[in-house]
Protein backbone atom coordinates (compact mmCIF):
# COMPACT_ATOMS: atom_id res chain seq x y z
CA UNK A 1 0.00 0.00 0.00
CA UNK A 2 1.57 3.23 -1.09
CA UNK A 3 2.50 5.86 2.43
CA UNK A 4 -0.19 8.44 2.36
CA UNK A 5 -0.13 12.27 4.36
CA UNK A 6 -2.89 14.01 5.76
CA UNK A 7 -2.99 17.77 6.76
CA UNK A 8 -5.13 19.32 9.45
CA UNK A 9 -5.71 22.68 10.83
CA UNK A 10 -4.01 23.63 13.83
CA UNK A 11 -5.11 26.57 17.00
CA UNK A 12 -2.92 27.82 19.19
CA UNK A 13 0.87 27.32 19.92
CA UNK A 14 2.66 24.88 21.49
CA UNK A 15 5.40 25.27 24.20
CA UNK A 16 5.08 29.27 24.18
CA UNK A 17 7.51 30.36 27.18
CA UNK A 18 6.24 32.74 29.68
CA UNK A 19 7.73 36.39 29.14
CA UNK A 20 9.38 37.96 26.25
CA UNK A 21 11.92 36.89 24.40
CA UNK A 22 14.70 37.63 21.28
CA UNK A 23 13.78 35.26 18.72
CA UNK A 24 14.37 35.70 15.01
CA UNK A 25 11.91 37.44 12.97
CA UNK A 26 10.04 35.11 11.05
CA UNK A 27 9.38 37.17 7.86
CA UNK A 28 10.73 36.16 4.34
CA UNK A 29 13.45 38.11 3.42
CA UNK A 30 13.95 38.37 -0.19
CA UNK A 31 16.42 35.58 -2.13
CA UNK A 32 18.90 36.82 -4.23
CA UNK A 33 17.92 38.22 -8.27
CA UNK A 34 19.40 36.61 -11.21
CA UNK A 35 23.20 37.70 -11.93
CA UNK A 36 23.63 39.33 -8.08
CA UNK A 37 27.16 39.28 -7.30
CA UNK A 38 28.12 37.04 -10.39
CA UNK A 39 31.26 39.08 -11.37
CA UNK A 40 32.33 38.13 -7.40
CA UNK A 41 31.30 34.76 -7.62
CA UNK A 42 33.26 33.99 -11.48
CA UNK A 43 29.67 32.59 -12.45
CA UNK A 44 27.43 33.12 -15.54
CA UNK A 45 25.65 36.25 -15.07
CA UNK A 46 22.33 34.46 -15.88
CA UNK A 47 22.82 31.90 -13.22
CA UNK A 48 21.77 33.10 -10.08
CA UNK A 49 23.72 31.88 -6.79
CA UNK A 50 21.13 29.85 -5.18
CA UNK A 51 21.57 28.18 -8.31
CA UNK A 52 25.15 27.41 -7.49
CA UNK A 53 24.28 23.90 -5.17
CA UNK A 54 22.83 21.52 -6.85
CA UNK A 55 21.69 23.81 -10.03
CA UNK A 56 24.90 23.32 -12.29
CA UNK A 57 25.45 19.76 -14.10
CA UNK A 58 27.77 18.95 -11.49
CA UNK A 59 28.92 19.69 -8.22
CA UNK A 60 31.79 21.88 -7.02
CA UNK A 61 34.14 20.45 -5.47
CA UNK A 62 36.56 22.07 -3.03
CA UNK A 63 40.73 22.74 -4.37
CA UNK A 64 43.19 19.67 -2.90
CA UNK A 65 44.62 20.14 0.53
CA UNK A 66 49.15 20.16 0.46
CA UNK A 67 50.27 17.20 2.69
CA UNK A 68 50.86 19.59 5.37
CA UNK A 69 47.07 21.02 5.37
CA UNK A 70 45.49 17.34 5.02
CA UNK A 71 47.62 16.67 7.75
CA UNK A 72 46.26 19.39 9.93
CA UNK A 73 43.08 18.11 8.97
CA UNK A 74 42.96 14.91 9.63
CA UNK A 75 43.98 16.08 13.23
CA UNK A 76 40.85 17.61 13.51
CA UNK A 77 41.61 21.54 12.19
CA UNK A 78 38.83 23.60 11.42
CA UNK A 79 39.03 25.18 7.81
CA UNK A 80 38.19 28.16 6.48
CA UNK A 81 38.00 28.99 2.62
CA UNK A 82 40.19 32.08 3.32
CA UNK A 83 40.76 32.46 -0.80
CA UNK A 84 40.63 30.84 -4.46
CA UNK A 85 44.16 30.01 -3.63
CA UNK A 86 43.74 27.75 -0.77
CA UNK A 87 42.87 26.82 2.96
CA UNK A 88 44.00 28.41 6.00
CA UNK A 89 43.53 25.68 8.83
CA UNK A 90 42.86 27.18 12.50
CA UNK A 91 43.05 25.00 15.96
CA UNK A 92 40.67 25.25 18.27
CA UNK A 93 41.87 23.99 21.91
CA UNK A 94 39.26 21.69 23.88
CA UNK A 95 35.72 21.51 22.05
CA UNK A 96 34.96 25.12 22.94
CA UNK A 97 37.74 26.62 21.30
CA UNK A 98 39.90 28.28 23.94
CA UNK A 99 42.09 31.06 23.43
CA UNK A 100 45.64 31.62 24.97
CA UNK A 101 46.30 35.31 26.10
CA UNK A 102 49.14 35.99 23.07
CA UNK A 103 45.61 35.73 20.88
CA UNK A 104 46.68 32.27 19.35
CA UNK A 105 44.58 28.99 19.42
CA UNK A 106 45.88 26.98 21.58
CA UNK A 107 46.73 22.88 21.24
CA UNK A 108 48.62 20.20 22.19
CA UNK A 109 52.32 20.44 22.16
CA UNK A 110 52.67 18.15 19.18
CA UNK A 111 50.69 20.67 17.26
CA UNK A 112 52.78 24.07 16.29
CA UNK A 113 50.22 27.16 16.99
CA UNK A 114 48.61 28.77 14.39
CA UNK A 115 47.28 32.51 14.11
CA UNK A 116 43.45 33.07 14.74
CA UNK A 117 41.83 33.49 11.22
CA UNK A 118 41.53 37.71 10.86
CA UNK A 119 38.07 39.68 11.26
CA UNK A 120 38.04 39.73 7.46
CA UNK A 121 38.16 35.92 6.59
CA UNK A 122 35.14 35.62 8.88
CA UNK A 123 33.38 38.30 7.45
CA UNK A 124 33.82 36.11 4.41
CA UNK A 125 32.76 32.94 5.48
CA UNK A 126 29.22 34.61 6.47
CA UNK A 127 29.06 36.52 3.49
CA UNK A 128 29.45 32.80 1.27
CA UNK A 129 26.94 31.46 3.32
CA UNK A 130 24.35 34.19 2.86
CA UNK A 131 22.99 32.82 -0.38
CA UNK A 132 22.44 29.55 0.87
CA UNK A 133 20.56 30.92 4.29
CA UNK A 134 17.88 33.19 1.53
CA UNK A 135 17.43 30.05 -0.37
CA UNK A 136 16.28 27.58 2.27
CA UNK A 137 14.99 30.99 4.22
CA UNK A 138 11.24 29.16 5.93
CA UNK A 139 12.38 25.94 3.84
CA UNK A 140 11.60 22.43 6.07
CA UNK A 141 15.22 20.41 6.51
CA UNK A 142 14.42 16.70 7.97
CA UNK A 143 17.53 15.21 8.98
CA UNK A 144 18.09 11.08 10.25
CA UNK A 145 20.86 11.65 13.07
CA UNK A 146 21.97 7.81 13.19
CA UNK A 147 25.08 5.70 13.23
CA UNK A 148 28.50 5.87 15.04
CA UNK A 149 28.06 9.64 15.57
CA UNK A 150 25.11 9.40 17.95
CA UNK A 151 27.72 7.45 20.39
CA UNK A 152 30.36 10.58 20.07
CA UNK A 153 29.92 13.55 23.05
CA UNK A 154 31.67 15.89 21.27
CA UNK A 155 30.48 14.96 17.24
CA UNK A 156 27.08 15.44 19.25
CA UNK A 157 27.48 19.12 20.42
CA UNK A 158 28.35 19.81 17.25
CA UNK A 159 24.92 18.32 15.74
CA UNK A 160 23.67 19.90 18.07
CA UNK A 161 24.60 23.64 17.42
CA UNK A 162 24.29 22.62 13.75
CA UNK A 163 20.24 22.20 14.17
CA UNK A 164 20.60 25.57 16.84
CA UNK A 165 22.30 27.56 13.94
CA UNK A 166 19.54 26.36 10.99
CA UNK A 167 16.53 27.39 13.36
CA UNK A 168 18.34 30.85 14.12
CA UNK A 169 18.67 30.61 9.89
CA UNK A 170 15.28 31.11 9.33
CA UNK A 171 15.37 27.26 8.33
CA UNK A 172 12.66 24.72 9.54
CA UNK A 173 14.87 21.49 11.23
CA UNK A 174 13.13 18.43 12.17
CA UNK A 175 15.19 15.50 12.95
CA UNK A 176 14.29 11.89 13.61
CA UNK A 177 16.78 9.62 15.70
CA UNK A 178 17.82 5.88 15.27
CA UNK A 179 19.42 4.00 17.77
CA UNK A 180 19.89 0.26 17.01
CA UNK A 181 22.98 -0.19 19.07
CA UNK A 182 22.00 1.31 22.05
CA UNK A 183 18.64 -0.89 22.16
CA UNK A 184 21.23 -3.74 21.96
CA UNK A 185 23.26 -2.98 24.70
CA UNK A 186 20.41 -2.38 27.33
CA UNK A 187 18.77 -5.78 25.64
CA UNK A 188 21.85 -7.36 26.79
CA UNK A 189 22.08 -5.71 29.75
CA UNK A 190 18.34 -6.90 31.05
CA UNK A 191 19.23 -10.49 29.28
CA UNK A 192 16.46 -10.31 27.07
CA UNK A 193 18.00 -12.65 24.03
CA UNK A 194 17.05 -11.62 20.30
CA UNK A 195 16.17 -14.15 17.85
CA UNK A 196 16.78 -13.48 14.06
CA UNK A 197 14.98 -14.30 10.20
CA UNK A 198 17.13 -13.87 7.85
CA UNK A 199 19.58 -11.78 8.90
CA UNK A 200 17.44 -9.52 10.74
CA UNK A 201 16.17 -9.09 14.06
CA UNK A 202 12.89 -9.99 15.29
CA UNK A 203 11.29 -7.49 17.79
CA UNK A 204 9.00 -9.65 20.30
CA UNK A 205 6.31 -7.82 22.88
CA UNK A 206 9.41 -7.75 25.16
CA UNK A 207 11.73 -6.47 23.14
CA UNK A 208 9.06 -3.26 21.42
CA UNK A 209 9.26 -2.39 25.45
CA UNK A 210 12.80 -2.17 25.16
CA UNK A 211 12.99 -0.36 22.12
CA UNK A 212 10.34 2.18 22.85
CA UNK A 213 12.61 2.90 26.19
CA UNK A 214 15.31 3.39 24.41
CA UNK A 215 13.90 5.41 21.35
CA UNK A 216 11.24 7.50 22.97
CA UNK A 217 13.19 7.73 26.44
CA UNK A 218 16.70 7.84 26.91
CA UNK A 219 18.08 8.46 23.65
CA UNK A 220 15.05 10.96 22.09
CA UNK A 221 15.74 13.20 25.85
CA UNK A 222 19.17 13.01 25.30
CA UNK A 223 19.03 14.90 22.14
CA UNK A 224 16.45 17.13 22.78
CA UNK A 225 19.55 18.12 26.46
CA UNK A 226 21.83 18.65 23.97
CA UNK A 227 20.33 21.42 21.48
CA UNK A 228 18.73 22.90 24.47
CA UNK A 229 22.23 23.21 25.98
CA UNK A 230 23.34 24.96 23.02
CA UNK A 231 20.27 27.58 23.63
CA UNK A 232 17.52 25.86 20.90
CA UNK A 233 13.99 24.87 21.98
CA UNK A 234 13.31 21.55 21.10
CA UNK A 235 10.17 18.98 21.93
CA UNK A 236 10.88 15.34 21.81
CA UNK A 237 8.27 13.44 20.27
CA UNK A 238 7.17 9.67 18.90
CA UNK A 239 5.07 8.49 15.73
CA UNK A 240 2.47 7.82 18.38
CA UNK A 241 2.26 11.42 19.44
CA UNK A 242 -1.04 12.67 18.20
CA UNK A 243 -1.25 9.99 15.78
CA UNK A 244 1.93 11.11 13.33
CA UNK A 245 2.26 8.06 11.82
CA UNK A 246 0.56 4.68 11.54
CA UNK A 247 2.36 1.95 11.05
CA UNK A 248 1.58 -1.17 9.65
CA UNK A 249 3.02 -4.79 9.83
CA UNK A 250 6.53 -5.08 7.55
CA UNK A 251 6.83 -7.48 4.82
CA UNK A 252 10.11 -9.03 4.16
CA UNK A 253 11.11 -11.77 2.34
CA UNK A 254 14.26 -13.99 1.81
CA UNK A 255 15.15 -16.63 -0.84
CA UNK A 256 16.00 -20.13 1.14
CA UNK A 257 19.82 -21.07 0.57
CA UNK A 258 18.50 -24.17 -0.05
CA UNK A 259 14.95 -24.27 -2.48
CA UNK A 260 15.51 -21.07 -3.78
CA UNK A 261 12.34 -20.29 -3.12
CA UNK A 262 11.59 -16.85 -1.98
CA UNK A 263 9.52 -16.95 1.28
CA UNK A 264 8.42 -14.11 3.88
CA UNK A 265 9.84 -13.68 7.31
CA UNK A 266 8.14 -12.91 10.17
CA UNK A 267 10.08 -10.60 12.10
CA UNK A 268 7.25 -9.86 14.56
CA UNK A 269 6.31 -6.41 16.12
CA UNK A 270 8.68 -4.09 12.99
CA UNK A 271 6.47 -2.06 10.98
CA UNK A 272 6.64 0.79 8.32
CA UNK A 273 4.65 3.70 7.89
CA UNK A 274 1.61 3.70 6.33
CA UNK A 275 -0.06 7.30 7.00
CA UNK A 276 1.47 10.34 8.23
CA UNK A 277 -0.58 13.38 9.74
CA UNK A 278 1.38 16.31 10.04
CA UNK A 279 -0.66 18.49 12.46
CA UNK A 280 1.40 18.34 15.05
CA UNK A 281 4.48 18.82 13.34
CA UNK A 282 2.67 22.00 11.78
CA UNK A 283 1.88 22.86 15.25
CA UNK A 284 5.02 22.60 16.34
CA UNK A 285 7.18 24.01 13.62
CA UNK A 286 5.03 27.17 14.12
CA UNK A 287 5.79 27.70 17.70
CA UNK A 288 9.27 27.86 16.60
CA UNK A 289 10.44 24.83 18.27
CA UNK A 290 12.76 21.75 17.16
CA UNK A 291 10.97 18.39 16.46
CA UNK A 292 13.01 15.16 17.88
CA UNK A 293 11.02 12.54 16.46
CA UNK A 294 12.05 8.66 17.70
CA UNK A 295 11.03 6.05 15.14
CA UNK A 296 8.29 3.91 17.28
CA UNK A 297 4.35 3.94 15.86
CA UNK A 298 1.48 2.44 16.65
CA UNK A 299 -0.58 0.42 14.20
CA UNK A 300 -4.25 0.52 13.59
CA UNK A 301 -4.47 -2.65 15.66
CA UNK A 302 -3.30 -0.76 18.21
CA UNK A 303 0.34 -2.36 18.71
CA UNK A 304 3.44 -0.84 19.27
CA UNK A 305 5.93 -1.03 15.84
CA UNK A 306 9.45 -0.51 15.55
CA UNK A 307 10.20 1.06 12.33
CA UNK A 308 13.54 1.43 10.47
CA UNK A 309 14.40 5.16 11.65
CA UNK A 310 15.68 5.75 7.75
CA UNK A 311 12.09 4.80 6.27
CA UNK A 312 10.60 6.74 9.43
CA UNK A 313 12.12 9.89 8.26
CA UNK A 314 11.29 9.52 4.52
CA UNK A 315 7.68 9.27 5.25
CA UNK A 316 8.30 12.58 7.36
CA UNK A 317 10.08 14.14 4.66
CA UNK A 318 7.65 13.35 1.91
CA UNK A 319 4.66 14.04 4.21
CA UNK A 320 6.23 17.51 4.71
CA UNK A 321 7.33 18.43 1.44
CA UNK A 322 10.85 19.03 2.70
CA UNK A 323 13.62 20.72 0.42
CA UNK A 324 15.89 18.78 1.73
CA UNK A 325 16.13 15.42 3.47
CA UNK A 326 19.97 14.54 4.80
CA UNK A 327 20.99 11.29 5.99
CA UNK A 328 23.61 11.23 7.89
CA UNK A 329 25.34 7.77 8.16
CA UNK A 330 28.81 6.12 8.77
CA UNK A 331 30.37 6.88 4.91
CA UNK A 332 30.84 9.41 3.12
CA UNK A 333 28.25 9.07 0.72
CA UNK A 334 27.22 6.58 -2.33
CA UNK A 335 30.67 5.16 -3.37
CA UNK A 336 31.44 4.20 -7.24
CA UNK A 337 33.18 0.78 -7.58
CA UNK A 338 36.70 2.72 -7.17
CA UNK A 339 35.42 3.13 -3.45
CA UNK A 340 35.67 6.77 -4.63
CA UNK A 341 32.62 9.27 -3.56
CA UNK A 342 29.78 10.03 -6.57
CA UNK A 343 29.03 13.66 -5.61
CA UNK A 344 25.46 13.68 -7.56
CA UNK A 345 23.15 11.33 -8.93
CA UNK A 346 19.92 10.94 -10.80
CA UNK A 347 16.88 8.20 -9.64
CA UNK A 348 17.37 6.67 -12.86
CA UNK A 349 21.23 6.26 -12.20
CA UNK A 350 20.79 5.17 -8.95
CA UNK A 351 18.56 2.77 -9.77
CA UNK A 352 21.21 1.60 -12.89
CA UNK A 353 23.62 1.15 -10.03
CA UNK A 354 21.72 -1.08 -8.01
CA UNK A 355 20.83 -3.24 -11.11
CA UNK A 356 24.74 -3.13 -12.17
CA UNK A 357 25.74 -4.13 -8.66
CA UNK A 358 27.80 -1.04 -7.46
CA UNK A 359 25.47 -0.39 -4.41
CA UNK A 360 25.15 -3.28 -2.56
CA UNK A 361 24.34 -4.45 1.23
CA UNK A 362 23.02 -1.60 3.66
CA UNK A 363 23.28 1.28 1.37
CA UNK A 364 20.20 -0.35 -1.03
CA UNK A 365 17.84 0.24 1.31
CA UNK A 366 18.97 3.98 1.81
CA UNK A 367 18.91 4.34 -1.49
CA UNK A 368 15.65 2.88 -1.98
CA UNK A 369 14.37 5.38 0.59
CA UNK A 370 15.82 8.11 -1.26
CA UNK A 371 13.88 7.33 -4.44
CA UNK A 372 10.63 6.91 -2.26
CA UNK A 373 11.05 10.52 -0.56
CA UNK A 374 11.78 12.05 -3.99
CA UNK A 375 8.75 10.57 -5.79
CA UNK A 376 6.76 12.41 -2.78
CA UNK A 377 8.06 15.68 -3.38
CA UNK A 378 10.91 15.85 -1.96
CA UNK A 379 13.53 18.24 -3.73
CA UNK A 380 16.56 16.69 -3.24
CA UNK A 381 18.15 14.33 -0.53
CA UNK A 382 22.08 13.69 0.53
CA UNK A 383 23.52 10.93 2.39
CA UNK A 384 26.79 12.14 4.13
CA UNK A 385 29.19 11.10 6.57
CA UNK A 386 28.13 12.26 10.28
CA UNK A 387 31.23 11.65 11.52
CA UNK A 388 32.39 14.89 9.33
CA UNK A 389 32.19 18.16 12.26
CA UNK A 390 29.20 20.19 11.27
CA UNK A 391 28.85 18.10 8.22
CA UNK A 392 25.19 19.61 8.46
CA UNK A 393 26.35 23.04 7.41
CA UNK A 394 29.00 22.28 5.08
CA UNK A 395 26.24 20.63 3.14
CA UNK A 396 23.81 23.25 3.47
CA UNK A 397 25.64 26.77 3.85
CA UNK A 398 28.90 25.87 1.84
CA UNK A 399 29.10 25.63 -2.25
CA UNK A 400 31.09 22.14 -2.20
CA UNK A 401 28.33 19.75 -0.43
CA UNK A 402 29.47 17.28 2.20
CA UNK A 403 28.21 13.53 0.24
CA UNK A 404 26.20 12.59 -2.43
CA UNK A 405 23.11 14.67 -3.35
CA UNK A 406 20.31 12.73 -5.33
CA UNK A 407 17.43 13.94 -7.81
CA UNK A 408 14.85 13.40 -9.22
């Protein structure tokens, strides 16, 4: 059954905090006019620079780095586009960046100092990103915050201020959570032993407990602390809240080892989404405040569902006709068969690479969710690397992209 969205009137706003407060204006400023600040940019005057992403037959992508600034780099330097001639790497000393008294950054004492980048080459960095911030100005982002990076403190605060920085943007963030090994872990930890069909697991009445715990509890709170620490207001919610989604039972099937006979697994309480209503989400999104959303519906029969947090935030993103849907995972993006990164592709080509056997395993499914977000209305979606710092904004407020961006 195809994933159908309903849309319902909401009164009223949700979470308003007592007394006044600075918040952004909420007004559409006006994007940028066709050939504005082309001579600047080196562009075709008739391409305008919201163009520039995504627009152009292929994507940018950013100069080489010498040995001795990939080396800085892959020590975890920050790096600022300080000119068409190159890179000026910075160090930042602990995760908040503090600053000796001689005005340098400071870092360990294998690490030479380097000078802070000038008033100038910040200006600059803003000013590149300005573009970007009118064309996604009141635009809806959904993001999957998943994998290795969920597990990293300081990879986390920088999600974190990441989501902050869009809402302050004028940009409309909502961001649904996985967290498949973290529901292992407290499995094991209560003893509770999983049984598998086919490769996958099978989520019992005992184990949906655990996994709504884990999902809607612990881990959905745990984001919501963090961009709250980093001064955003965010509400952590569930496909069950106010009926957002309905799930229904998955179907999956495997072909026996044996026969060769394709047969379907029953992997117990894991579902998929079959409607999404976006009231609340509308409700939300207009009080200014930061959906969390944990992947865990109920079904019409009224039983709890797991669902696949990827597939949960498709339906989300289709449901919500979102510009942009990110996926941030453990690789870089959608690799050719020289394990080298594709920076854009086509639903056609993707679906040519499946068929040709360059995406294979756990990327398929991605993929596959891709192509079902897109043929909802979905502008475009990326699947990048969350391990990257602020990987979020370099793929958003930057001209090179951070992964592979995919079309319709």
């Amino acid at each position: 059954a195809a994933l159908s969205s309903t849309s319902a009137g909401t009164s009223g706003e949700v979470g308003a905090r007592p007394g006044p407060t600075l918040r952004r204006s909420p007004r559409r400023r006006p994007g940028p006019t066709a050939g504005q600040g082309a001579a600047a940019d080196g562009l075709d005057p008739g391409l305008r620079r919201d163009e520039r992403r995504g627009g152009s037959p292929a994507r940018t992508k950013p100069p080489p780095l010498t040995p001795a600034q990939a080396g800085a780099h892959s020590r975890g330097a920050a790096a600022v586009r300080s000119s068409p001639s190159g890179w000026t790497p910075f160090r930042v000393s602990g995760h908040r960046g503090a600053v000796r008294p001689s005005g340098r950054f400071a870092e360990g004492p294998t690490v030479p100092d380097q000078p802070l980048p000038s008033a100038h080459v910040r200006a600059e960095v803003l000013v590149q990103a300005l573009p970007h911030m009118q064309r996604y100005d009141q635009a809806t982002v959904v993001i999957k915050y998943g994998g290795h990076a969920m597990g990293d403190r300081e990879a986390a605060e920088d999600f974190a201020e990441d989501i902050v920085l869009l809402e302050q943007s004028g940009l409309k963030p909502i961001v649904v959570h996985g967290g498949g090994p973290q529901i292992g872990r407290m499995l094991d930890k209560l003893g509770i032993r999983s049984t598998f069909e086919g490769g996958l697991r099978v989520t019992d009445e005992a184990t949906v407990e655990v996994v709504e715990m884990v999902l809607a509890g612990s881990i959905n709170k745990q984001i919501v602390g963090w961009i709250s620490a980093e001064g955003g207001r965010a509400v952590g919610l569930c496909g069950k809240d106010g009926n957002m989604v309905t799930a229904r039972k998955a179907v999956k099937t495997a072909i026996d080892p044996d026969s060769k006979i394709e047969r379907e697994l029953d992997l117990g309480l894991v579902g998929e989404p079959d409607v999404v209503d976006r009231a609340v989400l509308d409700a939300v999104l207009k009080a200014e405040l930061i959906p969390v959303i944990a992947p865990v519906a109920a079904g019409r029969d009224g039983k709890t569902y797991n669902v696949n947090a990827d597939t949960f935030a498709g339906a989300i993103a289709g449901a919500m006709g979102a510009k942009r849907f990110l996926l941030l995972t453990d690789v870089p993006g959608v690799l050719d068969k020289d394990k080298k990164l594709i920076p854009e592709l086509t639903v056609d080509q993707c679906r040519r690479l499946i068929a040709d056997g360059t995406i294979t395993g756990g990327m398929i499914p991605k993929i596959e969710t891709c192509i079902y977000a897109i043929e909802r209305g979905v502008e475009a979606v990326v699947i990048l690397d969350g391990k990257v710092p602020h990987a979020v904004l370099l793929e958003l407020f930057t001209d090179f992209g951070a992964g592979t961006l995919i079309r319709g």
